[in-house]
PDB file of N, CA and C in Angstrom:
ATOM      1  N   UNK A   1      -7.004   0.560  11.748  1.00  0.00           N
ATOM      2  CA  UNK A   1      -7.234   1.895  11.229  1.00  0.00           C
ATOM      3  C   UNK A   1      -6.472   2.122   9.929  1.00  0.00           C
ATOM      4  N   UNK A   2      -5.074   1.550   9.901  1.00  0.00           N
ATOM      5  CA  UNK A   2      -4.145   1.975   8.715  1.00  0.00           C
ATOM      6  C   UNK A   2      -4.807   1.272   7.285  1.00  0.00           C
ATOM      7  N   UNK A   3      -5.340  -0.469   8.058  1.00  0.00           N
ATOM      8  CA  UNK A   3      -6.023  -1.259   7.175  1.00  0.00           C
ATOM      9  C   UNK A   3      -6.839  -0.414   6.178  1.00  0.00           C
ATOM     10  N   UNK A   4      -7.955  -0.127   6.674  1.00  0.00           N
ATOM     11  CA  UNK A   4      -9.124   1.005   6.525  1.00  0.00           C
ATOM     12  C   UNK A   4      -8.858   1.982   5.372  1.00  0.00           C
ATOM     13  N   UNK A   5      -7.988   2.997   6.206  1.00  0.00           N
ATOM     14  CA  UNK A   5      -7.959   4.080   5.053  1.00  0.00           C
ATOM     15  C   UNK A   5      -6.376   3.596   3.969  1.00  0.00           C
ATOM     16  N   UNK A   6      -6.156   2.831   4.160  1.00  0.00           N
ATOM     17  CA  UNK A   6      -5.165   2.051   2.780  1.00  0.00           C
ATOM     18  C   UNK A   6      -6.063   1.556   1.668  1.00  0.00           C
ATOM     19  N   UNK A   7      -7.367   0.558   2.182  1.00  0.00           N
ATOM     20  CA  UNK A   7      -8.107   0.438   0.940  1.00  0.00           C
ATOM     21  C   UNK A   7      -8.727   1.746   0.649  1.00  0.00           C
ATOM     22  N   UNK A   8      -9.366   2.822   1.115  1.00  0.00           N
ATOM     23  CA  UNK A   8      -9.442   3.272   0.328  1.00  0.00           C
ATOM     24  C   UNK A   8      -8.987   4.378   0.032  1.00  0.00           C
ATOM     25  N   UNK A   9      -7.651   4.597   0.305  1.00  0.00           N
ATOM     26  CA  UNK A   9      -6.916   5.559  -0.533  1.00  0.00           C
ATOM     27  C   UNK A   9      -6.507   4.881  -1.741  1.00  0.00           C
ATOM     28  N   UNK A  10      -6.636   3.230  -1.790  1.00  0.00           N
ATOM     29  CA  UNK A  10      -6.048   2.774  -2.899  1.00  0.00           C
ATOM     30  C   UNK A  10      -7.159   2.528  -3.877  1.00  0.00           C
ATOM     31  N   UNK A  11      -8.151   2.296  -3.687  1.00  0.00           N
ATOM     32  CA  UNK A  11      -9.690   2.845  -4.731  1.00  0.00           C
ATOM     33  C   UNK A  11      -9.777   4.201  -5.166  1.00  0.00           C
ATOM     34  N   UNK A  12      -9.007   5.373  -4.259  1.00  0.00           N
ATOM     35  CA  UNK A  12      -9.526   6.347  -5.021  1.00  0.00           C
ATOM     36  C   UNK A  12      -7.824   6.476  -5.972  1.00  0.00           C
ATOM     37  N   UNK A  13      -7.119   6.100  -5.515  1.00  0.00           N
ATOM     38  CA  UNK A  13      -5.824   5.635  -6.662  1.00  0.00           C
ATOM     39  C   UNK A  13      -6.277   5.193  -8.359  1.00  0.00           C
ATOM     40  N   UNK A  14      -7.042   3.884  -7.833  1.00  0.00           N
ATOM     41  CA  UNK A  14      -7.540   2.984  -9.414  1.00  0.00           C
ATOM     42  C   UNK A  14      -8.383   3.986  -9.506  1.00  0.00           C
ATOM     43  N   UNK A  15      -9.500   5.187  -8.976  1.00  0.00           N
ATOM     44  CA  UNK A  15     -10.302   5.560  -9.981  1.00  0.00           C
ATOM     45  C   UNK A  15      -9.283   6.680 -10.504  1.00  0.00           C
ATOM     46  N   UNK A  16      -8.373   7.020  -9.869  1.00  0.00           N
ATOM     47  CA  UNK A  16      -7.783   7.968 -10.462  1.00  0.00           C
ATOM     48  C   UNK A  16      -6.853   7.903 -12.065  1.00  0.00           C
ATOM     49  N   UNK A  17      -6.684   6.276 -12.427  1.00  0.00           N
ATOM     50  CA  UNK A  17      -6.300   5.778 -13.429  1.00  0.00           C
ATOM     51  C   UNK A  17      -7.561   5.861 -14.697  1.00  0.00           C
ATOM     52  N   UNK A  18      -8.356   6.220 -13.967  1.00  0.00           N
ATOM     53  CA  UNK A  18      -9.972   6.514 -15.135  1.00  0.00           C
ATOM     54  C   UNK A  18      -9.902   7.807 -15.145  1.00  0.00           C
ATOM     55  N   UNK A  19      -9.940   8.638 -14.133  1.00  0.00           N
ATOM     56  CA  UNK A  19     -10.704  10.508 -13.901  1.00  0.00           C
ATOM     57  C   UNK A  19      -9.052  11.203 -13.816  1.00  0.00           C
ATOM     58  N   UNK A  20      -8.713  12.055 -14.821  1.00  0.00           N
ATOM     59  CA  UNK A  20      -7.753  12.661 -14.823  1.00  0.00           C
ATOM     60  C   UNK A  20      -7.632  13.537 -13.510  1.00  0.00           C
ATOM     61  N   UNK A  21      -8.750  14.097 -12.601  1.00  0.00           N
ATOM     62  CA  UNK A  21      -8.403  14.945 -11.800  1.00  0.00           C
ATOM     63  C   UNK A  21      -7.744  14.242 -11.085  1.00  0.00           C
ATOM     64  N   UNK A  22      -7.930  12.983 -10.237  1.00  0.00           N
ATOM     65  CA  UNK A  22      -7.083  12.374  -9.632  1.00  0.00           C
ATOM     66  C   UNK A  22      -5.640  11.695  -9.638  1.00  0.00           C
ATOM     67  N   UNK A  23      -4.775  11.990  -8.791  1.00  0.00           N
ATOM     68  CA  UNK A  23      -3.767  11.697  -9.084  1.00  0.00           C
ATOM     69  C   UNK A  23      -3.300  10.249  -8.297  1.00  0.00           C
ATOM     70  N   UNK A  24      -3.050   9.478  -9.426  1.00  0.00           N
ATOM     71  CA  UNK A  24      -2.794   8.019  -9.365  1.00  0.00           C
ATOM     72  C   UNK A  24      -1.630   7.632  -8.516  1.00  0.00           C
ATOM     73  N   UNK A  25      -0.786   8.126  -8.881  1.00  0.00           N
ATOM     74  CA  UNK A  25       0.757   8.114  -8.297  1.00  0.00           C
ATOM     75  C   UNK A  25       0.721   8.139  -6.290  1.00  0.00           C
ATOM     76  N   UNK A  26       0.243   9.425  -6.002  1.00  0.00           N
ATOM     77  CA  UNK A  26       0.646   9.964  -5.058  1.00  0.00           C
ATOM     78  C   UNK A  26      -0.689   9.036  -4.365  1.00  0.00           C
ATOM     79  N   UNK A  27      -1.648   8.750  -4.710  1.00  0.00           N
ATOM     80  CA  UNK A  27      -2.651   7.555  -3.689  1.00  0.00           C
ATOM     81  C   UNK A  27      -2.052   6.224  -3.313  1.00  0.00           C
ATOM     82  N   UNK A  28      -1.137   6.156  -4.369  1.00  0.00           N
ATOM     83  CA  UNK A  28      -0.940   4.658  -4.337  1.00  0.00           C
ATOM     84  C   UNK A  28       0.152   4.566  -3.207  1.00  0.00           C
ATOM     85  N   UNK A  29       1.230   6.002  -3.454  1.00  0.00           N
ATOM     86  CA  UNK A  29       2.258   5.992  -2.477  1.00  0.00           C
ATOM     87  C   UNK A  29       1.702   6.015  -1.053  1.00  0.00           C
ATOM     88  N   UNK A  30       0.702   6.849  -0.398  1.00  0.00           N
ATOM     89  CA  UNK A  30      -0.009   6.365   0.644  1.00  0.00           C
ATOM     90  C   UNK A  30      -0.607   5.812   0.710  1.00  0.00           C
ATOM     91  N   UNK A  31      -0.748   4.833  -0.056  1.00  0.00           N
ATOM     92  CA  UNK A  31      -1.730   3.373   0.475  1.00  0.00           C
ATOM     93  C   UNK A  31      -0.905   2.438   0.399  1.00  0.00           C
ATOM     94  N   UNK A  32       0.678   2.544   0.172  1.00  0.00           N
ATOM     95  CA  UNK A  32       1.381   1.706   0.154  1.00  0.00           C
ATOM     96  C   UNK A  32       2.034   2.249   1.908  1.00  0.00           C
ATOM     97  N   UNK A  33       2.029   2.850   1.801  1.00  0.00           N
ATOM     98  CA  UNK A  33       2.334   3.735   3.490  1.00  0.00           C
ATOM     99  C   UNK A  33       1.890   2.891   4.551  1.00  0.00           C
ATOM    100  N   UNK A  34       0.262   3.364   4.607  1.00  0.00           N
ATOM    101  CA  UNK A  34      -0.737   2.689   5.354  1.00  0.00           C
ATOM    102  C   UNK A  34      -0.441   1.344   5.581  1.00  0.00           C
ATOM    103  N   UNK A  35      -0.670   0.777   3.821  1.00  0.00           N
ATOM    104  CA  UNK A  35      -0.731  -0.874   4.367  1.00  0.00           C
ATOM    105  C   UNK A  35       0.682  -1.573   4.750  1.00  0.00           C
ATOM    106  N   UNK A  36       1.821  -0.747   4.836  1.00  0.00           N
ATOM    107  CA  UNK A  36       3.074  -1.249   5.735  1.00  0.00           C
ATOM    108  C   UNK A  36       2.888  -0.797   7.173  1.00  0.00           C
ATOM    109  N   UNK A  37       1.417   0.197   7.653  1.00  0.00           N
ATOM    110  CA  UNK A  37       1.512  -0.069   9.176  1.00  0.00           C
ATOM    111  C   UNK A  37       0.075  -0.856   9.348  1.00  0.00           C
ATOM    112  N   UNK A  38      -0.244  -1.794   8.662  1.00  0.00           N
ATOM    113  CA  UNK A  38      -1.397  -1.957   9.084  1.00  0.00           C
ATOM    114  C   UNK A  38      -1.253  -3.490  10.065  1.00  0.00           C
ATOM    115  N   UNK A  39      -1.760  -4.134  10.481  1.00  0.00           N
ATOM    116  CA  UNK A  39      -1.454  -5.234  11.702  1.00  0.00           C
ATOM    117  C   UNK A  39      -0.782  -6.285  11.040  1.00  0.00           C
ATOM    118  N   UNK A  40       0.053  -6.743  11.859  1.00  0.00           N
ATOM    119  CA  UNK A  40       0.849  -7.611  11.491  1.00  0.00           C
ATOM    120  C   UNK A  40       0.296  -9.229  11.027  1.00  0.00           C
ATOM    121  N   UNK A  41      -1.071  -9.051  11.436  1.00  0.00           N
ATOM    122  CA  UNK A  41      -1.357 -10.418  10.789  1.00  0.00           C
ATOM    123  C   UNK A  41      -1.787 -10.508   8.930  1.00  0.00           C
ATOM    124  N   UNK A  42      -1.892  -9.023   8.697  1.00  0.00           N
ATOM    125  CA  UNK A  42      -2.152  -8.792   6.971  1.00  0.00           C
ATOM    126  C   UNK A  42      -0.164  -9.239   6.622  1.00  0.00           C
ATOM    127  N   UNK A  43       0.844  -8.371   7.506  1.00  0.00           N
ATOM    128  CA  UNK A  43       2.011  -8.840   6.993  1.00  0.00           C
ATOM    129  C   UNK A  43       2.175  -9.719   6.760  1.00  0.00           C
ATOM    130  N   UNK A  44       2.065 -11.298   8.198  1.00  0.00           N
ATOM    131  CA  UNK A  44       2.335 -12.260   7.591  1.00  0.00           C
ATOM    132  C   UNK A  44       1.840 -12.833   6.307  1.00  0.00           C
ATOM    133  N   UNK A  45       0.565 -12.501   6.174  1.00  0.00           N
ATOM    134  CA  UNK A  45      -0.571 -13.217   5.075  1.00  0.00           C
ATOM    135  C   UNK A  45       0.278 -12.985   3.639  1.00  0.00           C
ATOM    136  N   UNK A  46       0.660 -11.140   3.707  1.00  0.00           N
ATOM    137  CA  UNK A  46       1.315 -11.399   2.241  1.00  0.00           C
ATOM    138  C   UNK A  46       2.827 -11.281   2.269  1.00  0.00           C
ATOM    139  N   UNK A  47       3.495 -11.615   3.187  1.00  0.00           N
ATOM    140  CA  UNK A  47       4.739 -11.370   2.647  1.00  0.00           C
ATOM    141  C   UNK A  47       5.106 -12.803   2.300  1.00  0.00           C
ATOM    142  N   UNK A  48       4.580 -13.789   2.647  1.00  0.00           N
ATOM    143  CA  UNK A  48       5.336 -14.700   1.753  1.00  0.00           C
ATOM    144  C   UNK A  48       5.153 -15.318   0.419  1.00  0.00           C
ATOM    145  N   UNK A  49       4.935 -14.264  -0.496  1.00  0.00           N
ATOM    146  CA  UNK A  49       4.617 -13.798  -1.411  1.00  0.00           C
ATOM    147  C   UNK A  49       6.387 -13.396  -2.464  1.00  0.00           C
ATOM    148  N   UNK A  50       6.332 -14.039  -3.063  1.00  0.00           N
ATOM    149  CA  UNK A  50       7.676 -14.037  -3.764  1.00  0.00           C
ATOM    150  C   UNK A  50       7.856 -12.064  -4.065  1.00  0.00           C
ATOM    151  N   UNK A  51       6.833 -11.620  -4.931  1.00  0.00           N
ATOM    152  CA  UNK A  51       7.109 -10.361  -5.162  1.00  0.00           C
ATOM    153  C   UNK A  51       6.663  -9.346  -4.376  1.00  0.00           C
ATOM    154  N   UNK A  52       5.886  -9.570  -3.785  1.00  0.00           N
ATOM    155  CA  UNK A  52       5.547  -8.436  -2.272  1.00  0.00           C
ATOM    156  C   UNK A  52       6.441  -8.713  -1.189  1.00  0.00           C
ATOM    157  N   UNK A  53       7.112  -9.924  -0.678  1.00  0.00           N
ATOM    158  CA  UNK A  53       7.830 -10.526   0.248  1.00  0.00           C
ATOM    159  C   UNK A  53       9.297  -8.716  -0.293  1.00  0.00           C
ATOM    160  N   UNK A  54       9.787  -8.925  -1.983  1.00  0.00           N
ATOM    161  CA  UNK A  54      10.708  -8.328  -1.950  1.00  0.00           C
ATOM    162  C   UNK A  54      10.239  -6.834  -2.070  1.00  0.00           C
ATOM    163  N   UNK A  55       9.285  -6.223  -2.396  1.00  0.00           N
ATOM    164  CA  UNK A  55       8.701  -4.358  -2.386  1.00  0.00           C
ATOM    165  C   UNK A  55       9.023  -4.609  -0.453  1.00  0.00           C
ATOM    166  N   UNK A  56       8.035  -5.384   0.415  1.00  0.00           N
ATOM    167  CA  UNK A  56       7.870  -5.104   1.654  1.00  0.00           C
ATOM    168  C   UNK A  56       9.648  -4.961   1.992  1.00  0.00           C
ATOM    169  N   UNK A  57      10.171  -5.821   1.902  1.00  0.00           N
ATOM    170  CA  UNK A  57      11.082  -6.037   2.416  1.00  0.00           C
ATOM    171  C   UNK A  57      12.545  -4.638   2.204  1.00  0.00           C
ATOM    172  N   UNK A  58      12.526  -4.265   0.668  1.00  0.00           N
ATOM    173  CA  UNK A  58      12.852  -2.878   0.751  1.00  0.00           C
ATOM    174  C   UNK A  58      12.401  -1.801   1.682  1.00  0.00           C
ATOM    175  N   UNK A  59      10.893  -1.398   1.542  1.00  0.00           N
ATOM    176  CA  UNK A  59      10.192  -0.248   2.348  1.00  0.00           C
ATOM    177  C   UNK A  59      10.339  -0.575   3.684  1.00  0.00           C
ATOM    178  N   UNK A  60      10.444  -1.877   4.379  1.00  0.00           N
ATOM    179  CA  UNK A  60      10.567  -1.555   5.714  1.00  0.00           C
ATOM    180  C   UNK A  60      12.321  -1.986   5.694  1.00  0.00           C
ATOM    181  N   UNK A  61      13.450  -2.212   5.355  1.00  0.00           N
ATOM    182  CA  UNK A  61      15.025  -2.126   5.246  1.00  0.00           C
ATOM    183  C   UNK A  61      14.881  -0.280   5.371  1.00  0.00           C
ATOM    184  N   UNK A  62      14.464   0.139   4.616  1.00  0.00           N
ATOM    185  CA  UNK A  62      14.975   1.574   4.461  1.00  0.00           C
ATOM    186  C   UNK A  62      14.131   2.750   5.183  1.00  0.00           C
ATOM    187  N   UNK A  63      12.991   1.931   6.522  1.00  0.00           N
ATOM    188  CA  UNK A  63      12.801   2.853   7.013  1.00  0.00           C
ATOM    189  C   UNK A  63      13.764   2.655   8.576  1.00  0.00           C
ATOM    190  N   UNK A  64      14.767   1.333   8.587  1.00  0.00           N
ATOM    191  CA  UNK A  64      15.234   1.583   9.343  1.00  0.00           C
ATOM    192  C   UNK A  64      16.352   2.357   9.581  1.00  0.00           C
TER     193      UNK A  64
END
């Protein structure tokens, strides 16, 4: 479910980088939300990922 509406809160993010009404910022922050609860098999896939390994690894340190 988190999968789901993460992509597309994060499409209406990028169109919001085209259409001024939308605000870019605040989509991206919940779709960055979402896709830190989304199933743990997307985690493994990208965290071992040199520069997502270290964003993930902040956002979930500091929600503990």
């Amino acid at each position: 479910m988190f999968l789901i509406i993460s992509l597309l809160v994060f499409v209406l993010g990028t169109l919001g980088l085209y259409l001024p009404i939308l605000p870019t910022t605040v989509f991206y922050l919940i779709a960055a939300f979402c896709f830190a609860r989304s199933p743990d098999r997307l985690y493994q896939k990208w965290h071992p990922l040199r520069n997502i390994k270290n964003i993930l690894s902040n956002l979930l340190s500091s929600e503990k």
